[in-house]
PDB file of N, CA and C in Angstrom:
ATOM      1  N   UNK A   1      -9.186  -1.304  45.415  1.00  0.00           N
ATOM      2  CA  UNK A   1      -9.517  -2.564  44.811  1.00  0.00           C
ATOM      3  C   UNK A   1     -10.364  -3.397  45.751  1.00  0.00           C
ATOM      4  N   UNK A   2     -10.198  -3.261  47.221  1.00  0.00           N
ATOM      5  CA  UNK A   2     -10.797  -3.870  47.814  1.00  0.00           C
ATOM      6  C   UNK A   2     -12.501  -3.458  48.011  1.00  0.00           C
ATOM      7  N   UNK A   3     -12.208  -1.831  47.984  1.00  0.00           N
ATOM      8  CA  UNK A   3     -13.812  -1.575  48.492  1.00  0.00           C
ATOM      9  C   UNK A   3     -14.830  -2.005  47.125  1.00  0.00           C
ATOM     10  N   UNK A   4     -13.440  -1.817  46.014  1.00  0.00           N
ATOM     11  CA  UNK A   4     -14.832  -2.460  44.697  1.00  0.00           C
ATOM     12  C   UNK A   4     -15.255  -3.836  44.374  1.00  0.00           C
ATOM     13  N   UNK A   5     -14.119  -4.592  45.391  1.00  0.00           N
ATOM     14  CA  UNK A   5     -14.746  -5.906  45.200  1.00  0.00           C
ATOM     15  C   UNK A   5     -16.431  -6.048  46.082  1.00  0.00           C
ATOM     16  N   UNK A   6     -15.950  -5.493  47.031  1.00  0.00           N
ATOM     17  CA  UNK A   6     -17.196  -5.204  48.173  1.00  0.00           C
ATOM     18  C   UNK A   6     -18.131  -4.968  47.836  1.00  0.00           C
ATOM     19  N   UNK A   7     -17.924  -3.301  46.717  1.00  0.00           N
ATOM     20  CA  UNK A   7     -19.561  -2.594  46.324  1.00  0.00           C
ATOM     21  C   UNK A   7     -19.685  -4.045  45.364  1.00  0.00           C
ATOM     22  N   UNK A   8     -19.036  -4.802  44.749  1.00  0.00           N
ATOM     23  CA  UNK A   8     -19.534  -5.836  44.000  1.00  0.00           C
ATOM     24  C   UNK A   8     -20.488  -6.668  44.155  1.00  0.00           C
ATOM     25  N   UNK A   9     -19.970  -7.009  45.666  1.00  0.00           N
ATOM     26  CA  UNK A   9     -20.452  -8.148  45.712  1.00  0.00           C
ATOM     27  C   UNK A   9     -21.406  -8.346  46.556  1.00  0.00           C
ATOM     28  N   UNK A  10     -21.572  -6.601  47.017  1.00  0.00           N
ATOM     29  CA  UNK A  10     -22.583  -6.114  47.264  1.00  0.00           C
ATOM     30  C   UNK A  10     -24.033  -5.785  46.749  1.00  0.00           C
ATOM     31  N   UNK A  11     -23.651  -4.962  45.940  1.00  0.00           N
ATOM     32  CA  UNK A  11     -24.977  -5.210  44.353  1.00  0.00           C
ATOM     33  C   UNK A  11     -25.278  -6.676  44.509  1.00  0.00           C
ATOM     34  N   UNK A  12     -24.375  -7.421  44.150  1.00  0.00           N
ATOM     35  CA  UNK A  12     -24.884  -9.156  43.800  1.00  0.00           C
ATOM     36  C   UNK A  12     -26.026  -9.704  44.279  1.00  0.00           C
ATOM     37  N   UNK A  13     -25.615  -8.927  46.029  1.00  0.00           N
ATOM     38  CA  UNK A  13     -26.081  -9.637  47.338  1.00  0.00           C
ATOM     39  C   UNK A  13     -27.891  -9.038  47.026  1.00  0.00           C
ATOM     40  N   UNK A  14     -27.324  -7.859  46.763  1.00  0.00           N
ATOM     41  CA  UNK A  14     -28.807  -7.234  47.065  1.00  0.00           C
ATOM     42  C   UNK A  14     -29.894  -7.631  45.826  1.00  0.00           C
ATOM     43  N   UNK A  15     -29.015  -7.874  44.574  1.00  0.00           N
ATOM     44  CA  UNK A  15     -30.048  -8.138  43.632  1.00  0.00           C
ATOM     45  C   UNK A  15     -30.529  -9.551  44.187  1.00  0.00           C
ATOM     46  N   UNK A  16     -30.011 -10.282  44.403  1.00  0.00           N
ATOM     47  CA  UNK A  16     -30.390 -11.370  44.865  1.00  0.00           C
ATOM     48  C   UNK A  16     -31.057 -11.699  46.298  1.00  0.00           C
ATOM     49  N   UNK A  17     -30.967 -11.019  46.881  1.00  0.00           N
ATOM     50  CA  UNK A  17     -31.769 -10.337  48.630  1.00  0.00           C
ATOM     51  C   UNK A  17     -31.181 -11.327  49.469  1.00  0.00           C
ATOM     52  N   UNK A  18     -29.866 -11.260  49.318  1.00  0.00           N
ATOM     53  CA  UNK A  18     -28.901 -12.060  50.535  1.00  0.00           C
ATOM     54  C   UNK A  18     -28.473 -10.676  51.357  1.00  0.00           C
ATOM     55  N   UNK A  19     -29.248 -10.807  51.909  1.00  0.00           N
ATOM     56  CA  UNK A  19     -29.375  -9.396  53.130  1.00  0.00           C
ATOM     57  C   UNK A  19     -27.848  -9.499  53.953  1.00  0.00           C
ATOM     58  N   UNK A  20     -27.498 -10.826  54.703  1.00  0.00           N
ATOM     59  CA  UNK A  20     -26.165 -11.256  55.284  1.00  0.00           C
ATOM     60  C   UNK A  20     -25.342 -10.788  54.442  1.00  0.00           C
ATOM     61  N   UNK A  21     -25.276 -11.151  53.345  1.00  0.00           N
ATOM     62  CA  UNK A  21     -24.110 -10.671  52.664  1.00  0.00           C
ATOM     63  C   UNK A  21     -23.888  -9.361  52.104  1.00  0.00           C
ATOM     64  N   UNK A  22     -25.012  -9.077  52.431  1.00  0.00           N
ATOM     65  CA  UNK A  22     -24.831  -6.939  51.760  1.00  0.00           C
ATOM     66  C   UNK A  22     -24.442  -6.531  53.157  1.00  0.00           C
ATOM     67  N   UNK A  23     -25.202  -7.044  54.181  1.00  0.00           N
ATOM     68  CA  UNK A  23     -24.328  -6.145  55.736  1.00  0.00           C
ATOM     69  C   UNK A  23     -22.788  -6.634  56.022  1.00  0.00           C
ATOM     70  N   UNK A  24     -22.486  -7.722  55.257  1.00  0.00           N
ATOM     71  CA  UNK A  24     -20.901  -8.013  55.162  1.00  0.00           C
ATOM     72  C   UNK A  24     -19.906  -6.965  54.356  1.00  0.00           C
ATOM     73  N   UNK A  25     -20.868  -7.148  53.345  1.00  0.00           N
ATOM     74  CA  UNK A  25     -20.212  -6.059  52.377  1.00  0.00           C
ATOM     75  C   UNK A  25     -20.260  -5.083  53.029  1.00  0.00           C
ATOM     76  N   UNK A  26     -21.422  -4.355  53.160  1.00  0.00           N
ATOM     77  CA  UNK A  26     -21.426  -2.871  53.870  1.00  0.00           C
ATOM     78  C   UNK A  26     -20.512  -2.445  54.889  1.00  0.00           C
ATOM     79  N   UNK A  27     -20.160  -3.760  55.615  1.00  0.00           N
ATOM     80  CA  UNK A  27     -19.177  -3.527  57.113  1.00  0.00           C
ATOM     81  C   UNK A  27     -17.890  -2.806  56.426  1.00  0.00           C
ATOM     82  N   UNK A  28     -17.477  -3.996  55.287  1.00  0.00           N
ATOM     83  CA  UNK A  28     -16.391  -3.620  54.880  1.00  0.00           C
ATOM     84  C   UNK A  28     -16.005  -2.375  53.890  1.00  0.00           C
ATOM     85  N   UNK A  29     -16.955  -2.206  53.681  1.00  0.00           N
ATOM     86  CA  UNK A  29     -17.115  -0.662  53.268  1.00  0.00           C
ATOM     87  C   UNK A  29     -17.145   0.608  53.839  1.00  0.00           C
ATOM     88  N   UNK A  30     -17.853   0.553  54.578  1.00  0.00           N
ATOM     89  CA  UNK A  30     -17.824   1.539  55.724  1.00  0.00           C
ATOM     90  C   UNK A  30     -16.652   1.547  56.156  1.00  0.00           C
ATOM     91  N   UNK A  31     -15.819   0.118  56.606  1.00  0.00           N
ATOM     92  CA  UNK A  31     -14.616   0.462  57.273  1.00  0.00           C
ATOM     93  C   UNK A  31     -13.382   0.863  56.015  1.00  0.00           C
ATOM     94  N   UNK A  32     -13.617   0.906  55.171  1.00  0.00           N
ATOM     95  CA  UNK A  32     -12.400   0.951  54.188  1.00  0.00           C
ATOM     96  C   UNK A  32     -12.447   2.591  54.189  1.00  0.00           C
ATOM     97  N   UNK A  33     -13.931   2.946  54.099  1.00  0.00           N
ATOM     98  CA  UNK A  33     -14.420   4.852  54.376  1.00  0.00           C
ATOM     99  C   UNK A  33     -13.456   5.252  54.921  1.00  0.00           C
ATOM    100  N   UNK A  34     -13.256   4.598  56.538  1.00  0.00           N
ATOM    101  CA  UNK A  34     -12.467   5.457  57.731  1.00  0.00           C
ATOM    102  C   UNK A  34     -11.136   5.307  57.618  1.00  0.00           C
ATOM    103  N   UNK A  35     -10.610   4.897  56.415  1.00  0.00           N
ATOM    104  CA  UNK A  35      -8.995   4.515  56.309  1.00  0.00           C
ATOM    105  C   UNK A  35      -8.240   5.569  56.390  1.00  0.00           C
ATOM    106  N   UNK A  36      -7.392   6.186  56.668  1.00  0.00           N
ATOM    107  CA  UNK A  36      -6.485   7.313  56.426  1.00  0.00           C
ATOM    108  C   UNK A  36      -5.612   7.491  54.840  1.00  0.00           C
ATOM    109  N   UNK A  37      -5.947   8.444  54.569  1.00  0.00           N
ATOM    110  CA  UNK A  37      -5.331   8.754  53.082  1.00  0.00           C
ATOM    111  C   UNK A  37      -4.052   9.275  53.308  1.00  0.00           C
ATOM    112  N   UNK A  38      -3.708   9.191  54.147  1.00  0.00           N
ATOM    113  CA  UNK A  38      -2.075  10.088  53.894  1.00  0.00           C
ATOM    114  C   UNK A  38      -0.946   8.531  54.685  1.00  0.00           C
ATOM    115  N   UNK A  39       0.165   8.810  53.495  1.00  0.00           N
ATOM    116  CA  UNK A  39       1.122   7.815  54.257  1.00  0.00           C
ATOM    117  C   UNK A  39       1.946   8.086  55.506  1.00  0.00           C
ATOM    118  N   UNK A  40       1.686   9.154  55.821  1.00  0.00           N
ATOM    119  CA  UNK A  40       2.430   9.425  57.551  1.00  0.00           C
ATOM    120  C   UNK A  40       1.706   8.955  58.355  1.00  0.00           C
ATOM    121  N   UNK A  41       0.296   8.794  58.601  1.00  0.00           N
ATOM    122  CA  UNK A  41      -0.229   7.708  59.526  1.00  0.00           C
ATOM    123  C   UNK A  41      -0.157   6.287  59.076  1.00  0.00           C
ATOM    124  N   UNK A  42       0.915   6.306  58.555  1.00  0.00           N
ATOM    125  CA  UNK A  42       1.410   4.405  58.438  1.00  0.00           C
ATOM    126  C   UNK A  42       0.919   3.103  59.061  1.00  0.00           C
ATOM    127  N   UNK A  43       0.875   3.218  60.817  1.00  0.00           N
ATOM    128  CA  UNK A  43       0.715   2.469  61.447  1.00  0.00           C
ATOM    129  C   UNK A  43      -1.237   2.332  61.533  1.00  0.00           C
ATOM    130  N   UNK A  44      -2.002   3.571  61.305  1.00  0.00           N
ATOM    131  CA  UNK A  44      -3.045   3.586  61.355  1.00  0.00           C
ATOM    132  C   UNK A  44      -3.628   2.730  60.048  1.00  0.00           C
ATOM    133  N   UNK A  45      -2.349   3.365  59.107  1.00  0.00           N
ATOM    134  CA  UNK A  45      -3.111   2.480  57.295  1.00  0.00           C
ATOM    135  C   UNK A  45      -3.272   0.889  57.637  1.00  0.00           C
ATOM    136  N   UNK A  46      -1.866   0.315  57.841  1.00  0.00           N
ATOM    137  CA  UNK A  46      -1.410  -0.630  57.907  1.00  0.00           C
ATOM    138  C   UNK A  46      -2.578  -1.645  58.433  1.00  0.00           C
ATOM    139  N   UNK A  47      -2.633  -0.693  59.954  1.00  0.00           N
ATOM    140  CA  UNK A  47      -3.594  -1.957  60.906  1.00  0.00           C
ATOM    141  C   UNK A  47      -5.221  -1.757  60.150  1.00  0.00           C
ATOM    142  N   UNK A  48      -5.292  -0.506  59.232  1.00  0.00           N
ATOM    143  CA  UNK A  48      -6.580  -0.769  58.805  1.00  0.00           C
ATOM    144  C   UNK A  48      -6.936  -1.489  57.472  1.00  0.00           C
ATOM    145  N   UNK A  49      -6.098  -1.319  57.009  1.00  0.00           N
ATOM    146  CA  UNK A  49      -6.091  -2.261  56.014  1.00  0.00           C
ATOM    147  C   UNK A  49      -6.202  -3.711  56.149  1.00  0.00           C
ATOM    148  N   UNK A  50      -5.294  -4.059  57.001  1.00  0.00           N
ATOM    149  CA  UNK A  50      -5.601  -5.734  57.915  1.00  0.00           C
ATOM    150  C   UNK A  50      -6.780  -5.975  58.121  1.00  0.00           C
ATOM    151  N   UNK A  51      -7.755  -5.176  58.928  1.00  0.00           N
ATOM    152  CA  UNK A  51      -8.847  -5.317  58.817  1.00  0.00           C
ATOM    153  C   UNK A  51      -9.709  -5.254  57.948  1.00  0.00           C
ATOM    154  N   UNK A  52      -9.375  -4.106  56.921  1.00  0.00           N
ATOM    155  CA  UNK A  52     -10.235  -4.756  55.685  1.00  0.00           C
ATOM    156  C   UNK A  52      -9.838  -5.850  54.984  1.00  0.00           C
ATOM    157  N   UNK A  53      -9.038  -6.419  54.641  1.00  0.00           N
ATOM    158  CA  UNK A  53      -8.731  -7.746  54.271  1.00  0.00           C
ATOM    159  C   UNK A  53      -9.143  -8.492  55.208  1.00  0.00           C
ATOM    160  N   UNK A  54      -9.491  -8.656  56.385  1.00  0.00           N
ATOM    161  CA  UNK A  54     -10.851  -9.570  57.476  1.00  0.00           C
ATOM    162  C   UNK A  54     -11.641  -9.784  56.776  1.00  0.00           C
ATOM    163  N   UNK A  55     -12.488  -7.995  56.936  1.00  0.00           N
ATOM    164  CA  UNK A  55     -13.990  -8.244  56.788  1.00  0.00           C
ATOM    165  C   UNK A  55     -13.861  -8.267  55.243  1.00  0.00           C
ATOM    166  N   UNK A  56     -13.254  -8.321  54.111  1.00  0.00           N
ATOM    167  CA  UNK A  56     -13.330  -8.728  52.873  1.00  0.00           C
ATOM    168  C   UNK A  56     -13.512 -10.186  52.753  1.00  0.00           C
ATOM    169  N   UNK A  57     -12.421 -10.783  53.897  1.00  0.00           N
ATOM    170  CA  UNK A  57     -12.373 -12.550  53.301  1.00  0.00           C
ATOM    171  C   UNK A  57     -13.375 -12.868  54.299  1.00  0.00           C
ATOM    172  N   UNK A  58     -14.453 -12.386  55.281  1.00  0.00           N
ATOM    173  CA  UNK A  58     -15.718 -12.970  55.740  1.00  0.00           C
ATOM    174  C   UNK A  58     -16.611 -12.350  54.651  1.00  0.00           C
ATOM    175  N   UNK A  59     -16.952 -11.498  53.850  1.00  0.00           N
ATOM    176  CA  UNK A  59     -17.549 -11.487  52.767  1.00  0.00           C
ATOM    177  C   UNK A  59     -17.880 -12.214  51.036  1.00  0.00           C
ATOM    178  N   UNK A  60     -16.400 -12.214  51.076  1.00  0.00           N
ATOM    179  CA  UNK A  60     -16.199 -13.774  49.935  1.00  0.00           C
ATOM    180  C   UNK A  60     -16.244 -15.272  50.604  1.00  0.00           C
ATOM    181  N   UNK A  61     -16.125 -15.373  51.460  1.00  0.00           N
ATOM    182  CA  UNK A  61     -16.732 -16.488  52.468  1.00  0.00           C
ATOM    183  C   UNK A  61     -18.057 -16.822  52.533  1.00  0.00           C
ATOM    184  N   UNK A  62     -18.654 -15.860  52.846  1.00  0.00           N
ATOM    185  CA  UNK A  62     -20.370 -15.626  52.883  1.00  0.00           C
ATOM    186  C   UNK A  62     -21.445 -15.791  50.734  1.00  0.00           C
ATOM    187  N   UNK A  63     -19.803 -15.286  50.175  1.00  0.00           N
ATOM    188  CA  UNK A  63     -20.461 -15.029  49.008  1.00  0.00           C
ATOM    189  C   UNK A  63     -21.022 -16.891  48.195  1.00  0.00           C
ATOM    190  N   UNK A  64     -20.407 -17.708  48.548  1.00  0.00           N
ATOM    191  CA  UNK A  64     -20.940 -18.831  47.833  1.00  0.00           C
ATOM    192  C   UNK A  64     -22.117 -18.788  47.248  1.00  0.00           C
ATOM    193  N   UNK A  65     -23.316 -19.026  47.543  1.00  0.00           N
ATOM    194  CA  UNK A  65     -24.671 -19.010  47.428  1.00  0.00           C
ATOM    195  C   UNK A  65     -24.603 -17.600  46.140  1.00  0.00           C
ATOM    196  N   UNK A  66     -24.232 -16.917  45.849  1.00  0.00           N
ATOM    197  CA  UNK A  66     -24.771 -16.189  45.179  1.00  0.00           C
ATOM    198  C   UNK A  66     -23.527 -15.990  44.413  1.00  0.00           C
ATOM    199  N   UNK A  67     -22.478 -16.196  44.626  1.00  0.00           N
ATOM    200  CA  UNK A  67     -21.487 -16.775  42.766  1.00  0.00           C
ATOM    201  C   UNK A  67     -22.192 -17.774  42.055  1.00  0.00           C
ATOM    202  N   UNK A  68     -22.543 -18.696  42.906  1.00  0.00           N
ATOM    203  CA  UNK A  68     -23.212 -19.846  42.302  1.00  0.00           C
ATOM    204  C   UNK A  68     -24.316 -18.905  41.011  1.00  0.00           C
ATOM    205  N   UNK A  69     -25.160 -18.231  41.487  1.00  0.00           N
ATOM    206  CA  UNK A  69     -26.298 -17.832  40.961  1.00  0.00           C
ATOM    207  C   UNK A  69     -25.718 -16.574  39.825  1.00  0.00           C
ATOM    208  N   UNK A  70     -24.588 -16.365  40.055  1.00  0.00           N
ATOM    209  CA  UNK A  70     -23.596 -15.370  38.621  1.00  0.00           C
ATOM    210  C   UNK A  70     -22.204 -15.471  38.499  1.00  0.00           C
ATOM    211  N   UNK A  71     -22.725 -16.749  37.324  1.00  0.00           N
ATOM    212  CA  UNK A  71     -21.725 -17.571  36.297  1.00  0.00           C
ATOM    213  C   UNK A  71     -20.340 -16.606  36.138  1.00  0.00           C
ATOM    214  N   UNK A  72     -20.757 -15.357  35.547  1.00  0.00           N
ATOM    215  CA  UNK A  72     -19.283 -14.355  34.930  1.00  0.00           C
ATOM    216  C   UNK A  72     -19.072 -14.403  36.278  1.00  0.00           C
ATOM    217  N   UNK A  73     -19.540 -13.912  37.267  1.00  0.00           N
ATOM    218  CA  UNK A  73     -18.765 -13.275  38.425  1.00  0.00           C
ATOM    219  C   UNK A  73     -18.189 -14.810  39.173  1.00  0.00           C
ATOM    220  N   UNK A  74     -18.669 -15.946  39.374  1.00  0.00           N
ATOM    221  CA  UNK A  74     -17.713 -16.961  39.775  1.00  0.00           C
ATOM    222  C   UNK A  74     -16.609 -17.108  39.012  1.00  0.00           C
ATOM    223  N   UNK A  75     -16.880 -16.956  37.607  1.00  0.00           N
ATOM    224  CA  UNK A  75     -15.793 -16.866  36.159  1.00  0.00           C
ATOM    225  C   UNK A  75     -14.587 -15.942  36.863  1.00  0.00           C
ATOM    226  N   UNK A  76     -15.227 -14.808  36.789  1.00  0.00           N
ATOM    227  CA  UNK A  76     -14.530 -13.574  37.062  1.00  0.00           C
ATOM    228  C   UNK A  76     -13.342 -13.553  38.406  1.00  0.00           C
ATOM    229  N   UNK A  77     -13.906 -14.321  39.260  1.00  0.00           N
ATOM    230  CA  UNK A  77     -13.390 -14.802  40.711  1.00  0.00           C
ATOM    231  C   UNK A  77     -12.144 -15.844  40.046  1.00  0.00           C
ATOM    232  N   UNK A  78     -12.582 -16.547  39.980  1.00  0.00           N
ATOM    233  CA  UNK A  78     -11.436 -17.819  40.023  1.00  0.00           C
ATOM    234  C   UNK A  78     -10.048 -16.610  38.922  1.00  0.00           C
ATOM    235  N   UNK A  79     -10.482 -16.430  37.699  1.00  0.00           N
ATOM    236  CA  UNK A  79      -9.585 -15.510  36.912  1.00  0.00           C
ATOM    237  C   UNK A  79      -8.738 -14.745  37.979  1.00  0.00           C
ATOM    238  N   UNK A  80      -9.363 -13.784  38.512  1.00  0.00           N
ATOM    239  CA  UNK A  80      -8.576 -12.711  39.206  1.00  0.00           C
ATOM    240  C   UNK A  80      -8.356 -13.191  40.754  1.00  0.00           C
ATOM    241  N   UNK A  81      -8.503 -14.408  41.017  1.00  0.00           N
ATOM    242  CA  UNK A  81      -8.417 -14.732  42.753  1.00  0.00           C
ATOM    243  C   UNK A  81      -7.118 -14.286  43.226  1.00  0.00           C
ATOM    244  N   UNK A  82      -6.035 -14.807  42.184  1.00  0.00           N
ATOM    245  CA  UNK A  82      -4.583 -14.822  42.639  1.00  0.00           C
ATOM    246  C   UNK A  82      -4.567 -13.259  42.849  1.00  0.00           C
ATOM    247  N   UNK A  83      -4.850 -12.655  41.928  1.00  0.00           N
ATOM    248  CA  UNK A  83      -4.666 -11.129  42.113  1.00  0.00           C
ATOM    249  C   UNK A  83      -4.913 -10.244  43.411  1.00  0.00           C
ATOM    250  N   UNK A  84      -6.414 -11.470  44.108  1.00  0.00           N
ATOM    251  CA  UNK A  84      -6.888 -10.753  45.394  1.00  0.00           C
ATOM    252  C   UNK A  84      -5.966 -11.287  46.180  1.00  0.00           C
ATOM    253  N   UNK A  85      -5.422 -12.507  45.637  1.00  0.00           N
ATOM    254  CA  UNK A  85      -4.389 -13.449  46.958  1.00  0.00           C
ATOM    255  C   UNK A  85      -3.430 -12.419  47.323  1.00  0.00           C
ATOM    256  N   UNK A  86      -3.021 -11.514  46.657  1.00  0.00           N
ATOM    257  CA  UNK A  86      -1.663 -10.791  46.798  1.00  0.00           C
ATOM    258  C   UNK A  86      -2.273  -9.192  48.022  1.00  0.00           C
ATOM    259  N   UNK A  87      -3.315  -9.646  48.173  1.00  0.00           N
ATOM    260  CA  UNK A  87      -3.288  -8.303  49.087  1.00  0.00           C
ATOM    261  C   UNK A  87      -4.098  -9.013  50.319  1.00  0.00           C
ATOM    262  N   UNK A  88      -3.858 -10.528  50.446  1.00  0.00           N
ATOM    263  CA  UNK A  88      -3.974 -11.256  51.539  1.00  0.00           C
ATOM    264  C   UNK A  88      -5.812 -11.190  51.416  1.00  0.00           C
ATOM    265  N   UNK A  89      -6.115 -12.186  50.492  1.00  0.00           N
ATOM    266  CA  UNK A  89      -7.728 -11.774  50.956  1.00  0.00           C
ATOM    267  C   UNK A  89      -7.932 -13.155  49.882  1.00  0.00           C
ATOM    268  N   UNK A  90      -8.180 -14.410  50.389  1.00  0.00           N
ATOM    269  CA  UNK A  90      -8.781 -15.487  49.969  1.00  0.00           C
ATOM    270  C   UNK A  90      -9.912 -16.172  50.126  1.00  0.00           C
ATOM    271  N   UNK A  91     -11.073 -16.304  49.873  1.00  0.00           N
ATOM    272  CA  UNK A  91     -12.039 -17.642  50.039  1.00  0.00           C
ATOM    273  C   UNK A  91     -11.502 -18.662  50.636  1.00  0.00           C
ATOM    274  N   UNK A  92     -12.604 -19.403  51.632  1.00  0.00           N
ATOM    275  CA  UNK A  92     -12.231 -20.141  52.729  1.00  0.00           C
ATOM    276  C   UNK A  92     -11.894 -21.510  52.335  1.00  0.00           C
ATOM    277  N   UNK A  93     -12.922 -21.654  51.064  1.00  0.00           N
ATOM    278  CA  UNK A  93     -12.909 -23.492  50.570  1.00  0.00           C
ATOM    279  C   UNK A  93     -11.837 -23.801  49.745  1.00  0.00           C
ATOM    280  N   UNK A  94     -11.797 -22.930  48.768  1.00  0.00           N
ATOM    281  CA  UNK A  94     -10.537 -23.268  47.813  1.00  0.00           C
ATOM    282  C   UNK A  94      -9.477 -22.200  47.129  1.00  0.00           C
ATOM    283  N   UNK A  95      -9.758 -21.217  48.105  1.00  0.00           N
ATOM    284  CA  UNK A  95      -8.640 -19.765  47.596  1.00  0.00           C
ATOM    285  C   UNK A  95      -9.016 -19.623  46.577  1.00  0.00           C
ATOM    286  N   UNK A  96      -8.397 -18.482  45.878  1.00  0.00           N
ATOM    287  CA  UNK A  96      -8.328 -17.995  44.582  1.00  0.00           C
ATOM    288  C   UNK A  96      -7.995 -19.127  43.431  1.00  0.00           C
TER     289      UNK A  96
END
């Protein structure tokens, strides 16, 4: 759920050529790549996941400027924020 908010808001970035915000996205993409799929490296998931919930909430941070510019997807945000709230990943100005 997280890396598709990313490729999201990634596309967004790029249709719109907010370059900052596609290498935000991209960070957090790339790092969600290197996650471990199996639950016996627990401690490896855990701490990586933390970090993608970082570089996710410096990406919806960065995203202002270009929700502004797509109405559904600010729509879409506020609707499902609480949903992102629950896996620790909020916007800086006014949360979900």
């Amino acid at each position: 759920m997280l890396l598709a908010l990313n490729a999201c808001l990634k596309a967004r970035a790029d249709e719109h050529e907010a370059a900052g915000l596609s290498a935000l996205a991209d960070a957090a993409i790339e790092h969600g790549r290197t996650l471990p799929g199996v639950l016996a490296e627990k401690t490896a998931i855990l701490s990586g996941l933390a970090r993608l919930r970082e570089l996710t909430a410096r990406t919806l941070n960065a995203a202002g400027p270009v929700l502004e510019r797509c109405p559904s997807l600010a729509a879409s945000w506020e609707r499902d924020g609480r949903f992102f709230a629950m896996f620790g990943v909020e916007g800086e100005e006014n949360g979900p």
